[in-house]
C-alpha atoms as a PDB file:
ATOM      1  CA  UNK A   1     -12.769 -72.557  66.118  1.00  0.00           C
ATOM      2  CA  UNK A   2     -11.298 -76.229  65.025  1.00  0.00           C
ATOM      3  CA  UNK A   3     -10.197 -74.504  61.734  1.00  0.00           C
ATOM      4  CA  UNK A   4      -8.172 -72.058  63.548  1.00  0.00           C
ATOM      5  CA  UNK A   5      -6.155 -74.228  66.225  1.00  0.00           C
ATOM      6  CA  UNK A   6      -6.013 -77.105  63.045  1.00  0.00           C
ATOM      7  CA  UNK A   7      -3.911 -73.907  61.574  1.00  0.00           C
ATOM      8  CA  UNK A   8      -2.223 -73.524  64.466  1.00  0.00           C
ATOM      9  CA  UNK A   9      -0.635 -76.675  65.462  1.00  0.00           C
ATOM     10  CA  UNK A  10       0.035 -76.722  61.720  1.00  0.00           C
ATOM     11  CA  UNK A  11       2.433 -73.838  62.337  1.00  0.00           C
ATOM     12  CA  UNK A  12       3.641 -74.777  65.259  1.00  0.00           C
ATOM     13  CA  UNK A  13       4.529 -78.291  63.444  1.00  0.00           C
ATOM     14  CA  UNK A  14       6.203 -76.357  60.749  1.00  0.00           C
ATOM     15  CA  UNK A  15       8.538 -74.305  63.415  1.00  0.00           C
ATOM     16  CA  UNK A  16       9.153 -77.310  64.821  1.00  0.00           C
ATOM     17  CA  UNK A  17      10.223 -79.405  62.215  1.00  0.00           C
ATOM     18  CA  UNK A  18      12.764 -76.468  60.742  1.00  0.00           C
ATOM     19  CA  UNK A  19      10.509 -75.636  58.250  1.00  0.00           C
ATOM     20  CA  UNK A  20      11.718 -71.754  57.243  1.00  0.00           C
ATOM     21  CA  UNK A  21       9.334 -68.982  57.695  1.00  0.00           C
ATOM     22  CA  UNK A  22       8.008 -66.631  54.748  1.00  0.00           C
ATOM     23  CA  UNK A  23       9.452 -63.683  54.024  1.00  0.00           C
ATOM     24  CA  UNK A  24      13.364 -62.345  54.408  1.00  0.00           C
ATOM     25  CA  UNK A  25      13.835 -63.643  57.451  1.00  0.00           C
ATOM     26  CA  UNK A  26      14.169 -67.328  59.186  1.00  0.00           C
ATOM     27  CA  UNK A  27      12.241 -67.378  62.349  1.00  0.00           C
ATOM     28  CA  UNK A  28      13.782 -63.717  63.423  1.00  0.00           C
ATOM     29  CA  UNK A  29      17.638 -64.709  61.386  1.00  0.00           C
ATOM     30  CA  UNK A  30      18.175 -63.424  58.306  1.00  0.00           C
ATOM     31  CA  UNK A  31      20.103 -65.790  55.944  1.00  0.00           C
ATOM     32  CA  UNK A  32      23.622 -64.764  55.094  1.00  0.00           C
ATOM     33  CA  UNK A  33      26.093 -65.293  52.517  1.00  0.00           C
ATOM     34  CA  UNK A  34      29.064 -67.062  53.229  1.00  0.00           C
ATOM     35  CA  UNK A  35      32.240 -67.829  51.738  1.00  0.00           C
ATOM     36  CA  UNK A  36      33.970 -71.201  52.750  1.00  0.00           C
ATOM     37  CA  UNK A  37      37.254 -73.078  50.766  1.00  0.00           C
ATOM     38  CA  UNK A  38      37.291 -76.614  51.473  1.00  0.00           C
ATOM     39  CA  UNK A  39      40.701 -78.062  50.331  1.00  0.00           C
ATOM     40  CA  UNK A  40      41.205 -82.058  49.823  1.00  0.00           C
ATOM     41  CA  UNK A  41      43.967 -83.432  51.661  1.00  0.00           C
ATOM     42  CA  UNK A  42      46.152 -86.549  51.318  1.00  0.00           C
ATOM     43  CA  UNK A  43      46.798 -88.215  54.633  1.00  0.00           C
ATOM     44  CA  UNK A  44      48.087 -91.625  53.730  1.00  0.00           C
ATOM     45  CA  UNK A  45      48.644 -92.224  50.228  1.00  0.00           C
ATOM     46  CA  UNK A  46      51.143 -94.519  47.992  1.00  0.00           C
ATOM     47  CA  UNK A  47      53.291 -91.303  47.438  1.00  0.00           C
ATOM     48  CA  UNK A  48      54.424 -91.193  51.486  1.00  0.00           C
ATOM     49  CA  UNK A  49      55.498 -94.616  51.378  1.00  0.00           C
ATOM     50  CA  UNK A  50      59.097 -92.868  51.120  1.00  0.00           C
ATOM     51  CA  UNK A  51      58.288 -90.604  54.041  1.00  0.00           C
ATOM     52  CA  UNK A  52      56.340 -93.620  56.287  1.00  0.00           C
ATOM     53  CA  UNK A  53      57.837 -96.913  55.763  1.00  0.00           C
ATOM     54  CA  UNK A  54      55.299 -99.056  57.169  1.00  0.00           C
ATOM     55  CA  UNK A  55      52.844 -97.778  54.635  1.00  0.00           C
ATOM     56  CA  UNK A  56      54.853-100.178  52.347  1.00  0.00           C
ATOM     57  CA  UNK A  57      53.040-103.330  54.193  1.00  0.00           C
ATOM     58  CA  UNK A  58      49.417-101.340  54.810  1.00  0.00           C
ATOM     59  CA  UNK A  59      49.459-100.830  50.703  1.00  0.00           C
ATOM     60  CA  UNK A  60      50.728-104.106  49.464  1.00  0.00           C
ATOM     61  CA  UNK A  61      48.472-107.343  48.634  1.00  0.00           C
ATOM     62  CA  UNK A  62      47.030-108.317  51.883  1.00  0.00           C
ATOM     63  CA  UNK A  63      47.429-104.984  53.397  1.00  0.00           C
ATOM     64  CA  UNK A  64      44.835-102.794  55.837  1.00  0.00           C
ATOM     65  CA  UNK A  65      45.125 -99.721  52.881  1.00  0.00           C
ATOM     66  CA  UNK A  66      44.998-102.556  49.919  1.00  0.00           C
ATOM     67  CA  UNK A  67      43.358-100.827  46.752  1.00  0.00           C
ATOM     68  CA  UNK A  68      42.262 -97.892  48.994  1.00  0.00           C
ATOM     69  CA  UNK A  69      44.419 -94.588  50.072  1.00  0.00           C
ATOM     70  CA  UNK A  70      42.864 -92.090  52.845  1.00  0.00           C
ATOM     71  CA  UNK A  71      42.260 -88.491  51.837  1.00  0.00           C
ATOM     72  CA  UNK A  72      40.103 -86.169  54.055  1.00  0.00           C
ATOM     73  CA  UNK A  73      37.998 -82.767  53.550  1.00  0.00           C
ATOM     74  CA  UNK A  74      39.624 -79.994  55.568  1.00  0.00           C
ATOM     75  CA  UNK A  75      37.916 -78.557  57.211  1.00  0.00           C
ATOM     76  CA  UNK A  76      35.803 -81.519  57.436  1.00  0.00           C
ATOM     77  CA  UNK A  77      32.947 -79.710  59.396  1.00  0.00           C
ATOM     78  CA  UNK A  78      30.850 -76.791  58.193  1.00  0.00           C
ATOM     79  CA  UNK A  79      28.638 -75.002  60.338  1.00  0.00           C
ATOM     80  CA  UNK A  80      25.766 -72.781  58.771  1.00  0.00           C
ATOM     81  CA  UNK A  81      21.979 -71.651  59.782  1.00  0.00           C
ATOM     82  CA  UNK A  82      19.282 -72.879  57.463  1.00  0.00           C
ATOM     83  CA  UNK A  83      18.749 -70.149  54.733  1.00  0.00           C
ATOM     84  CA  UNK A  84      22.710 -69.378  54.396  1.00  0.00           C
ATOM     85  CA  UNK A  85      24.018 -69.478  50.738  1.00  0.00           C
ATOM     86  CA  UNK A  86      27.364 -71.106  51.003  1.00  0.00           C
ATOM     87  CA  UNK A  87      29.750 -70.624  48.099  1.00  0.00           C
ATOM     88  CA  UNK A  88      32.378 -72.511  48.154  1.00  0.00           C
ATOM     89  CA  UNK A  89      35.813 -72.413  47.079  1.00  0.00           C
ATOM     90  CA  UNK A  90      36.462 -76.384  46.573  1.00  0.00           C
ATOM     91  CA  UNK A  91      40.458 -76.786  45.792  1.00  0.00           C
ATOM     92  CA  UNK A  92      41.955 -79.849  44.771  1.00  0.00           C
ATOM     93  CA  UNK A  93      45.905 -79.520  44.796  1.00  0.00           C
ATOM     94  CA  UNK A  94      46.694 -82.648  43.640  1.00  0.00           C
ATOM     95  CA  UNK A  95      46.307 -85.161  40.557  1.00  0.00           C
ATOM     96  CA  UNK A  96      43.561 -87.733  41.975  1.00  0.00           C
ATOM     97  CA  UNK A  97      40.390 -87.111  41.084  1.00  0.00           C
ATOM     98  CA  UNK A  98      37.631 -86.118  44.017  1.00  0.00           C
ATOM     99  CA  UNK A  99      33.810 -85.166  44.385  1.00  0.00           C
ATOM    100  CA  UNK A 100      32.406 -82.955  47.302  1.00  0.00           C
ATOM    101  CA  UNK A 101      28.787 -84.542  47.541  1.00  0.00           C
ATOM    102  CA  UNK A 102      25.895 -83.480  49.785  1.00  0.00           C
ATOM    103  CA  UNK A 103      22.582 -85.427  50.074  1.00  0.00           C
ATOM    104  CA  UNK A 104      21.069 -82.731  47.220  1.00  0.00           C
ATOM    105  CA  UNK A 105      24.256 -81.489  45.737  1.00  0.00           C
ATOM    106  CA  UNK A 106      27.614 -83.000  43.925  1.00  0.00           C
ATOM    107  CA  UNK A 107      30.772 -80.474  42.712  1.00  0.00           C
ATOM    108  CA  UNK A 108      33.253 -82.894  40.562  1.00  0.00           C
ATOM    109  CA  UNK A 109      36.734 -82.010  41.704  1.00  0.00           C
ATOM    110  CA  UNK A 110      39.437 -82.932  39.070  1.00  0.00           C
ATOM    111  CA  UNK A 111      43.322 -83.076  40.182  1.00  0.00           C
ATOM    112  CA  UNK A 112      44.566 -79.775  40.276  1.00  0.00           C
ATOM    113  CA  UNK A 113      41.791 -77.970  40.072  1.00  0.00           C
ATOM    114  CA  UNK A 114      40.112 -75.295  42.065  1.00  0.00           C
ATOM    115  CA  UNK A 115      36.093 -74.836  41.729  1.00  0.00           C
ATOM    116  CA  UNK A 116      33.435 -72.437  42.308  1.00  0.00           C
ATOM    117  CA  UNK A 117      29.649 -73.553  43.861  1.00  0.00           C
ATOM    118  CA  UNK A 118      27.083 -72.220  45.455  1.00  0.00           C
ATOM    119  CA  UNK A 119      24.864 -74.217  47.760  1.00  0.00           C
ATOM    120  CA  UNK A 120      21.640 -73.220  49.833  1.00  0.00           C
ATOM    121  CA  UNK A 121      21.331 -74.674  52.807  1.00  0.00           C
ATOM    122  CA  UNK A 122      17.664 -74.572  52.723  1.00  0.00           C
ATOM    123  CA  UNK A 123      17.178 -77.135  56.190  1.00  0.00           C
ATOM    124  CA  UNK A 124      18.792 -77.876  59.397  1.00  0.00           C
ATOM    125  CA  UNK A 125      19.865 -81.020  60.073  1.00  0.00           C
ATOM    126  CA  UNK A 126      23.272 -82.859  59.899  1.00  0.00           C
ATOM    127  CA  UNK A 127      24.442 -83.894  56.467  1.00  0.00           C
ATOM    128  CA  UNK A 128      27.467 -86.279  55.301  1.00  0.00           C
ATOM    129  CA  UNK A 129      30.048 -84.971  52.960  1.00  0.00           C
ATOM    130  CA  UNK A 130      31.500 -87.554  51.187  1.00  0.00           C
ATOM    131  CA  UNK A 131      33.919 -87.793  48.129  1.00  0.00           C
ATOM    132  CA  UNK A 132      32.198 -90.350  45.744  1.00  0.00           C
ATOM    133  CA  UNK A 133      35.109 -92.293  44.495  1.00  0.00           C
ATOM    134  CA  UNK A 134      34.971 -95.955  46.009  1.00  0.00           C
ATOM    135  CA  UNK A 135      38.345 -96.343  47.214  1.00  0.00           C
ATOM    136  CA  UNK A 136      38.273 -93.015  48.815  1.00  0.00           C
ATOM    137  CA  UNK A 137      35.100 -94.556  51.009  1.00  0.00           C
ATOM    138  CA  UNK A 138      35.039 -94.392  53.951  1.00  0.00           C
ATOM    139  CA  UNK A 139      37.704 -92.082  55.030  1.00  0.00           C
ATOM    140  CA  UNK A 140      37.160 -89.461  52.891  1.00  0.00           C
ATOM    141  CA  UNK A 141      33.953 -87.526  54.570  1.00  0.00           C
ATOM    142  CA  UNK A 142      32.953 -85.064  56.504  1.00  0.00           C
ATOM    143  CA  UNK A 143      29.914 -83.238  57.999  1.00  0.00           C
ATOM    144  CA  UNK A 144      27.703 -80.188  57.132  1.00  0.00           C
ATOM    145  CA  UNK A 145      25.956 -78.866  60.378  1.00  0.00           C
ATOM    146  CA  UNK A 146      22.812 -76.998  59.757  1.00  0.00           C
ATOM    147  CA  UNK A 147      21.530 -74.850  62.368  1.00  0.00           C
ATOM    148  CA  UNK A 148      17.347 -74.278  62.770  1.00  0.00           C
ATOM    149  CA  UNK A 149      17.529 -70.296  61.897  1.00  0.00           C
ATOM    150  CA  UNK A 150      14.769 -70.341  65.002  1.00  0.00           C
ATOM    151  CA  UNK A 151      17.846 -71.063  67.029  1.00  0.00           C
ATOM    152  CA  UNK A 152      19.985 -68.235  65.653  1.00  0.00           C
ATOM    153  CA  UNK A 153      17.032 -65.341  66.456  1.00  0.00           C
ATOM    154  CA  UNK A 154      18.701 -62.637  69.326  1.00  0.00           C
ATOM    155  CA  UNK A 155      22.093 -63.928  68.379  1.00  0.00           C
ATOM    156  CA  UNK A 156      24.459 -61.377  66.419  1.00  0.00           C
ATOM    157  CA  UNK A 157      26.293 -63.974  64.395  1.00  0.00           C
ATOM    158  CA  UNK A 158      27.892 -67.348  64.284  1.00  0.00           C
ATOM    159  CA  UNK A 159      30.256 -66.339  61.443  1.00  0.00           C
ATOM    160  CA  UNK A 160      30.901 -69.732  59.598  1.00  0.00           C
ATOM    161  CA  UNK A 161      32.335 -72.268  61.758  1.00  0.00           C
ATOM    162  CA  UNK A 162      34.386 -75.115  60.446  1.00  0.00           C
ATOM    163  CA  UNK A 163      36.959 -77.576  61.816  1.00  0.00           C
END
């Protein structure tokens, strides 16, 4: 009898926690495929100094952007349930070198490039994205939002959500 509810809380520790269940399906979901592009973006870089003056004095010696320029993820939130194989489409437009990094996962993203990845998001939880070159820290992040697949069970779809 102690065996049995020692099993039990076990599972119910394992539900809790996000851990997936066995078999095709995730606590009553059933993992999907989705296809998200994630593009980098300049926001305020040396190049617009011609367009925004006043990034003259945030880029020179002394300046609030000094050695650094801002770039962002867009979107720069991704919404998934745990078990969903994401494969990205990871575009980089320009000629500054990026990274798309994940606690378990980094996609180099050379200038003028466009890449193909797959990621599965095999827990819920929230998880940075971050772009790994230093003077592109800390501006240039973002978040991946993991959804328990428990959550998800009765619900049609969530489609993949991203802002």
């Amino acid at each position: 009898m102690k065996a049995a509810g020692a099993i039990a809380a076990m599972v119910l520790m394992a539900v809790a926690c996000g851990a997936p269940t066995r078999g095709p399906h995730w606590g009553g979901y059933t993992p999907r495929a989705r296809s998200i592009t994630v593009t980098t973006v300049p926001l305020l870089v040396k190049e617009g100094q011609l367009v925004y003056p006043f990034l003259k004095a945030a880029f020179a010696k002394g300046g609030v952007l000094e050695g650094k320029e801002v770039y962002a993820f867009s979107p720069s939130t991704i919404v998934v349930v745990a078990g969903d194989t994401i494969h990205f489409t990871l575009i980089n437009p320009e000629d500054d070198n990026h990274s798309f990094v994940l606690p378990d996962f980094a996609v180099a993203l050379p200038g003028g490039k466009t890449i193909q990845a797959t990621y599965v998001a095999k827990r819920a939880g929230i998880f940075t994205i971050l772009c790994s070159v230093p003077t592109h820290l800390p501006m240039m992040s973002g978040e991946l939002v993991v959804l328990p697949a428990e959550t998800m069970a009765g619900v049609a779809d969530i489609g993949a959500v991203s802002r």
